[in-house]
C-alpha atoms as a PDB file:
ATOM      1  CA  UNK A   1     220.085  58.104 124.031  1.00  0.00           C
ATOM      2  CA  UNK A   2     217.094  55.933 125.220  1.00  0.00           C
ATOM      3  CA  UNK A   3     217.617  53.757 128.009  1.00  0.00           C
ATOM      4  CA  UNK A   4     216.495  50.895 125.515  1.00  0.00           C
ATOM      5  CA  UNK A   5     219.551  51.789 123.647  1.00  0.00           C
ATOM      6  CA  UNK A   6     222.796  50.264 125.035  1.00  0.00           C
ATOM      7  CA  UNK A   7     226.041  52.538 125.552  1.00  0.00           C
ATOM      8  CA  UNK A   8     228.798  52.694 123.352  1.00  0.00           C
ATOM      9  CA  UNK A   9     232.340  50.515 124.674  1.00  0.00           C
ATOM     10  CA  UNK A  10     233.738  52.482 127.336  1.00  0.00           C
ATOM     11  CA  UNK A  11     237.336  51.498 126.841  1.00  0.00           C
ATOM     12  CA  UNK A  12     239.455  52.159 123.915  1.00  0.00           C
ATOM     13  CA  UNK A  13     242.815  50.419 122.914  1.00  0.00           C
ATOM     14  CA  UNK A  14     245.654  52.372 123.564  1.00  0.00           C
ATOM     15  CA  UNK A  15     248.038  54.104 121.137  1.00  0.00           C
ATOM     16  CA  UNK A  16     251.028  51.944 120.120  1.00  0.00           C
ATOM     17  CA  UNK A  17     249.294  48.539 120.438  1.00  0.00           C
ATOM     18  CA  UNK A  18     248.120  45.988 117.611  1.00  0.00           C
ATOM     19  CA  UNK A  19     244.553  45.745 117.728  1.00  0.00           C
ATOM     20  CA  UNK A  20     243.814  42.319 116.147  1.00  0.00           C
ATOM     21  CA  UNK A  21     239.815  41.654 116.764  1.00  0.00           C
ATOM     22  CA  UNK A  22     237.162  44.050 117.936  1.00  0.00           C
ATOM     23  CA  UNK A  23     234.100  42.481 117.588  1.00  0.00           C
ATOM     24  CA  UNK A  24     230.209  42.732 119.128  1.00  0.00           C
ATOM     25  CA  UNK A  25     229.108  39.033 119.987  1.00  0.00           C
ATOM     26  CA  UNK A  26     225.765  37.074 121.233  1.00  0.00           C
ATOM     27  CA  UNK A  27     225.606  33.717 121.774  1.00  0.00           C
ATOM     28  CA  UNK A  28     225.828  32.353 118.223  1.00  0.00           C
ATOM     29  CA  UNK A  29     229.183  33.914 117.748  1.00  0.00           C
ATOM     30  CA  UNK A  30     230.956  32.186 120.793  1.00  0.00           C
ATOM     31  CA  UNK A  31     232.771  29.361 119.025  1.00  0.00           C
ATOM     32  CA  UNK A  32     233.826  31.305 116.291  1.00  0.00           C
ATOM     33  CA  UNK A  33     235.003  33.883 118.152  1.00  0.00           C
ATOM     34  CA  UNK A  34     236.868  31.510 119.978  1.00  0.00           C
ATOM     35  CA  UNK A  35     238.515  30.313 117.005  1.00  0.00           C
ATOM     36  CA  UNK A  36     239.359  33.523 115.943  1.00  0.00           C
ATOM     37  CA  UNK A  37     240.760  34.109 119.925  1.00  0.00           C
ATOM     38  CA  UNK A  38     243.333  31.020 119.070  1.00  0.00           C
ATOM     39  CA  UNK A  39     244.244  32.256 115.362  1.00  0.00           C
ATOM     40  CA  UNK A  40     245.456  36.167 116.633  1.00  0.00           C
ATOM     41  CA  UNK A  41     246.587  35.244 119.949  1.00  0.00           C
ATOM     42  CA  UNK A  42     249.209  32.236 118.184  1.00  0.00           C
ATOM     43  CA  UNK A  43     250.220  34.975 115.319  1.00  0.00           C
ATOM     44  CA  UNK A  44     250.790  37.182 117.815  1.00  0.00           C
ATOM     45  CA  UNK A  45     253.307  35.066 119.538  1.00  0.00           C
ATOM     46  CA  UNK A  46     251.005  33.234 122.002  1.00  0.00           C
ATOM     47  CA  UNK A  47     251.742  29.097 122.137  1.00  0.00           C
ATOM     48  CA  UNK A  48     251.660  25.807 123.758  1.00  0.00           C
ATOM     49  CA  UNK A  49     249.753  25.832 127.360  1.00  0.00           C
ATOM     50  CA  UNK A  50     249.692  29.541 127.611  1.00  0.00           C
ATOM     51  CA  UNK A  51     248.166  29.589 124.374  1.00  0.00           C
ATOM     52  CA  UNK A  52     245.797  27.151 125.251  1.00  0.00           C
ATOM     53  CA  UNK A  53     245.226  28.780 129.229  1.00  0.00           C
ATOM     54  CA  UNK A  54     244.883  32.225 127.443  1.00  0.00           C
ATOM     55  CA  UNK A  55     242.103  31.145 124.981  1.00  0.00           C
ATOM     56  CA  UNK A  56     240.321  29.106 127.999  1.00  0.00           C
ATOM     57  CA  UNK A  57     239.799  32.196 130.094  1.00  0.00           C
ATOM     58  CA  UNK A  58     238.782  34.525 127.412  1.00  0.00           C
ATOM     59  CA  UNK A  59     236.093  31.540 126.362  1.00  0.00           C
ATOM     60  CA  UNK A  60     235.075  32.006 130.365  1.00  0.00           C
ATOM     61  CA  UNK A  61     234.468  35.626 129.891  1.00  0.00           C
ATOM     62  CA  UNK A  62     232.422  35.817 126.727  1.00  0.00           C
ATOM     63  CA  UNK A  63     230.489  32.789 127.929  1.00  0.00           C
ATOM     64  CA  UNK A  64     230.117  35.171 131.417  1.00  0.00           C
ATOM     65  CA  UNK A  65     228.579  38.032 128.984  1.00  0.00           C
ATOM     66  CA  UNK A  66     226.189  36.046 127.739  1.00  0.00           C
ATOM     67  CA  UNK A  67     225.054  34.075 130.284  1.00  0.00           C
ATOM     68  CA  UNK A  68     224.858  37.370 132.815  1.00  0.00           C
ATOM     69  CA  UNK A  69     225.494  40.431 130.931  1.00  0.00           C
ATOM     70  CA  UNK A  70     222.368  40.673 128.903  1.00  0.00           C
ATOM     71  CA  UNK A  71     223.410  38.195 126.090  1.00  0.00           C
ATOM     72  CA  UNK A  72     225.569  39.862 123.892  1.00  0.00           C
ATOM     73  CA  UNK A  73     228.615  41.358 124.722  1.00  0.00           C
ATOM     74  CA  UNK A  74     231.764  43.358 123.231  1.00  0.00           C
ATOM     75  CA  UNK A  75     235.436  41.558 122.802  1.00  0.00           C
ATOM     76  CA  UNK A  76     238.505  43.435 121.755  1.00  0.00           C
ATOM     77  CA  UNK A  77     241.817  41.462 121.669  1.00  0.00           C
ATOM     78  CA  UNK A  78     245.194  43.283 120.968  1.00  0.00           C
ATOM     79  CA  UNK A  79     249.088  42.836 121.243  1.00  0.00           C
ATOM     80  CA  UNK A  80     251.007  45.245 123.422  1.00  0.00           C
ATOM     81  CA  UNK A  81     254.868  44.773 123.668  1.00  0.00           C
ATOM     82  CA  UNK A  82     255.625  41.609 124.858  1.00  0.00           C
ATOM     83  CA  UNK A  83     251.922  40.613 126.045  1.00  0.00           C
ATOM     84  CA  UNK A  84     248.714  39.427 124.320  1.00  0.00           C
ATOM     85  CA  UNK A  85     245.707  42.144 125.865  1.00  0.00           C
ATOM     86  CA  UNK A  86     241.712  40.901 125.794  1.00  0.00           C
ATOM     87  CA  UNK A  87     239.031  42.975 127.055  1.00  0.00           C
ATOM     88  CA  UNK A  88     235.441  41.544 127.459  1.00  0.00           C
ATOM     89  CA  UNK A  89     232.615  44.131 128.036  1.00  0.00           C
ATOM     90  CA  UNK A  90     228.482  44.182 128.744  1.00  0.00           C
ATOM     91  CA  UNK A  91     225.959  45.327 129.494  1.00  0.00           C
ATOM     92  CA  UNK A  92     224.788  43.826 132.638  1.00  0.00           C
ATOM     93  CA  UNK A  93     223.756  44.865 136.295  1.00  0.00           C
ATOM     94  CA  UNK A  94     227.519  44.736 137.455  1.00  0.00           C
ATOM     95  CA  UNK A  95     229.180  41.703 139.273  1.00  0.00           C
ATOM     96  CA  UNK A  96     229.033  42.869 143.846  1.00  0.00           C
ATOM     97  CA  UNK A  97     231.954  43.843 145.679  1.00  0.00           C
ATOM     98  CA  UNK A  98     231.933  40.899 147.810  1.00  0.00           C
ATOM     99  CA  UNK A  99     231.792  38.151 144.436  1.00  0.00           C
ATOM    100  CA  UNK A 100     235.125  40.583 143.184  1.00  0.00           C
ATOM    101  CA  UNK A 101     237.331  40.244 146.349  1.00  0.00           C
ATOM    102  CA  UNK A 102     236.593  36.498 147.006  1.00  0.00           C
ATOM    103  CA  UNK A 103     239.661  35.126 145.135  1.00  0.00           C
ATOM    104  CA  UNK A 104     239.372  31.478 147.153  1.00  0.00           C
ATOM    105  CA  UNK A 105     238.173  28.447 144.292  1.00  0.00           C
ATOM    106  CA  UNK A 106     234.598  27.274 144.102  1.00  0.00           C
ATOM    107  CA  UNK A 107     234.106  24.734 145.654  1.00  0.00           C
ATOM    108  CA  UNK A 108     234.662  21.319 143.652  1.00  0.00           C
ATOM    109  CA  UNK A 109     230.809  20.709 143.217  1.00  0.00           C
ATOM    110  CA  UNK A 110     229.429  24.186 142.906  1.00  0.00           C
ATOM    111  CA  UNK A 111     227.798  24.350 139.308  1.00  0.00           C
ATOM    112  CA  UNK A 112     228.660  28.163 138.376  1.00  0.00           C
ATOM    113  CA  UNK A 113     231.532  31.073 139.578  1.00  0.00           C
ATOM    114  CA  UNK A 114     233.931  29.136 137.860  1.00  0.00           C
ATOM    115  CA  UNK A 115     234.274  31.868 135.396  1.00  0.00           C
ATOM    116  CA  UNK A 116     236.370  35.125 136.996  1.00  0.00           C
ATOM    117  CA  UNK A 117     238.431  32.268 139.176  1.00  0.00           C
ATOM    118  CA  UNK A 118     239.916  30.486 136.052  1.00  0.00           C
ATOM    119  CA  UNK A 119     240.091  34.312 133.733  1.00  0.00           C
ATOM    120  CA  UNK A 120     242.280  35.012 136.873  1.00  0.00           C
ATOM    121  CA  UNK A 121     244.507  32.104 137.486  1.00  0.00           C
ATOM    122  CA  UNK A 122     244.718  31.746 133.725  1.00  0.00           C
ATOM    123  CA  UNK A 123     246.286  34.580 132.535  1.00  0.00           C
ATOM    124  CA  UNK A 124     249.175  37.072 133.914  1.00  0.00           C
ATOM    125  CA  UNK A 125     246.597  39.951 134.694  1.00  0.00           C
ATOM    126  CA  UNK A 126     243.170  40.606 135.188  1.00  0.00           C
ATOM    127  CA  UNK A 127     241.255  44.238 136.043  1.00  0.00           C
ATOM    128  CA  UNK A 128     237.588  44.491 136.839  1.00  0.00           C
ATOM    129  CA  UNK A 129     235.456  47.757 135.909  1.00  0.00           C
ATOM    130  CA  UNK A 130     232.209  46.515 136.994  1.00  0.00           C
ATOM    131  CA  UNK A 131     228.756  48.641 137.746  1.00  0.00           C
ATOM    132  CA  UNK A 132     225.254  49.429 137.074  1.00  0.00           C
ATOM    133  CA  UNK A 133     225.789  50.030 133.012  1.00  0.00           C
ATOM    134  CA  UNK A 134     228.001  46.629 132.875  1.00  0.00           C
ATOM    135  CA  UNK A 135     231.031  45.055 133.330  1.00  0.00           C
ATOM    136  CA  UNK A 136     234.036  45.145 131.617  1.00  0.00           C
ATOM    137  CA  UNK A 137     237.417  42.842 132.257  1.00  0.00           C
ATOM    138  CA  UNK A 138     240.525  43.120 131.129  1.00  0.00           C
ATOM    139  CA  UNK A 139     243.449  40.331 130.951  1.00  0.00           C
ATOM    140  CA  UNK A 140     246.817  40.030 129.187  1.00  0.00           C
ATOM    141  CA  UNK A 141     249.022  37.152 129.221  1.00  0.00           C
ATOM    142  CA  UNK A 142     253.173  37.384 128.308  1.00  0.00           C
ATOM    143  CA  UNK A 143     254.145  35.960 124.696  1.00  0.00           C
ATOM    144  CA  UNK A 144     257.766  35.562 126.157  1.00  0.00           C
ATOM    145  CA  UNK A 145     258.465  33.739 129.180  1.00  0.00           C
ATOM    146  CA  UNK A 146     261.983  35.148 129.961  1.00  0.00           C
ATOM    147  CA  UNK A 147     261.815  36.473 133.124  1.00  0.00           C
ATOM    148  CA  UNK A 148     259.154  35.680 134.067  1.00  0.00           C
ATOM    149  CA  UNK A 149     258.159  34.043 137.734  1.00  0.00           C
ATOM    150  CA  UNK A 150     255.309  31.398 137.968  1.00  0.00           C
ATOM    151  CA  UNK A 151     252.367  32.359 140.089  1.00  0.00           C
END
């Protein structure tokens, strides 16, 4: 492989889960990947505000691979048990280890960082891989809210 030649995905969905949307995207494919987003994550039992919260912080991630992970990036979106899974990979020079562990919210007139924040408080889970070949992030949010505690 040339470095001019971008890797291959370096996760892979695991065995036993639905995978509903894998899909390479660039800028031009951002709303309509959205759409699609809202279409698998309702069918797959995903509604109302956490429907709605779910789809806002995966829209935060692809626009994040775009706008700093070398334009394009990779989306895969699955359903595993009880929980709707979407992981958002590219190719960019990594996010710093300082940027990862502040969890505090921008401040109220800062223009960008917005984007990690509201994946975070907008879903149930989030996981960072992040380095010099890119940046992937995972997050999953709960179909069924039984037993669940707010947070």
């Amino acid at each position: 492989m040339t470095s001019a030649e971008s890797p291959t995905p370096r996760t892979v969905v695991p065995i036993g889960s639905s995978l509903l949307i894998a899909e390479a995207f660039d800028q031009a494919q951002v709303t309509g990947l959205r759409h699609s987003v809202t279409s698998c994550a309702h069918s797959a039992g995903l509604d109302g505000q956490r429907l709605d919260d779910f789809v806002l912080a995966v829209n935060e991630l692809i626009t994040n691979a775009v706008r700093h992970g070398g334009g394009r990036g990779w989306l895969r979106l699955w359903r595993r048990g009880d929980a709707v899974v979407c992981e958002v990979a590219d190719h960019g020079r990594g996010i710093s280890a300082r940027r990862l562990d502040d969890r505090s919210r921008p401040a109220p007139e800062t223009a960008g960082g917005w984007g990690l924040w509201l994946a975070r408080e907008l879903s149930d889970t989030m996981e960072v891989e992040t380095g010099a070949a890119g940046t992937t992030v995972r997050i999953s949010t709960a179909t069924a809210t039984i037993g669940r505690t707010a947070g």
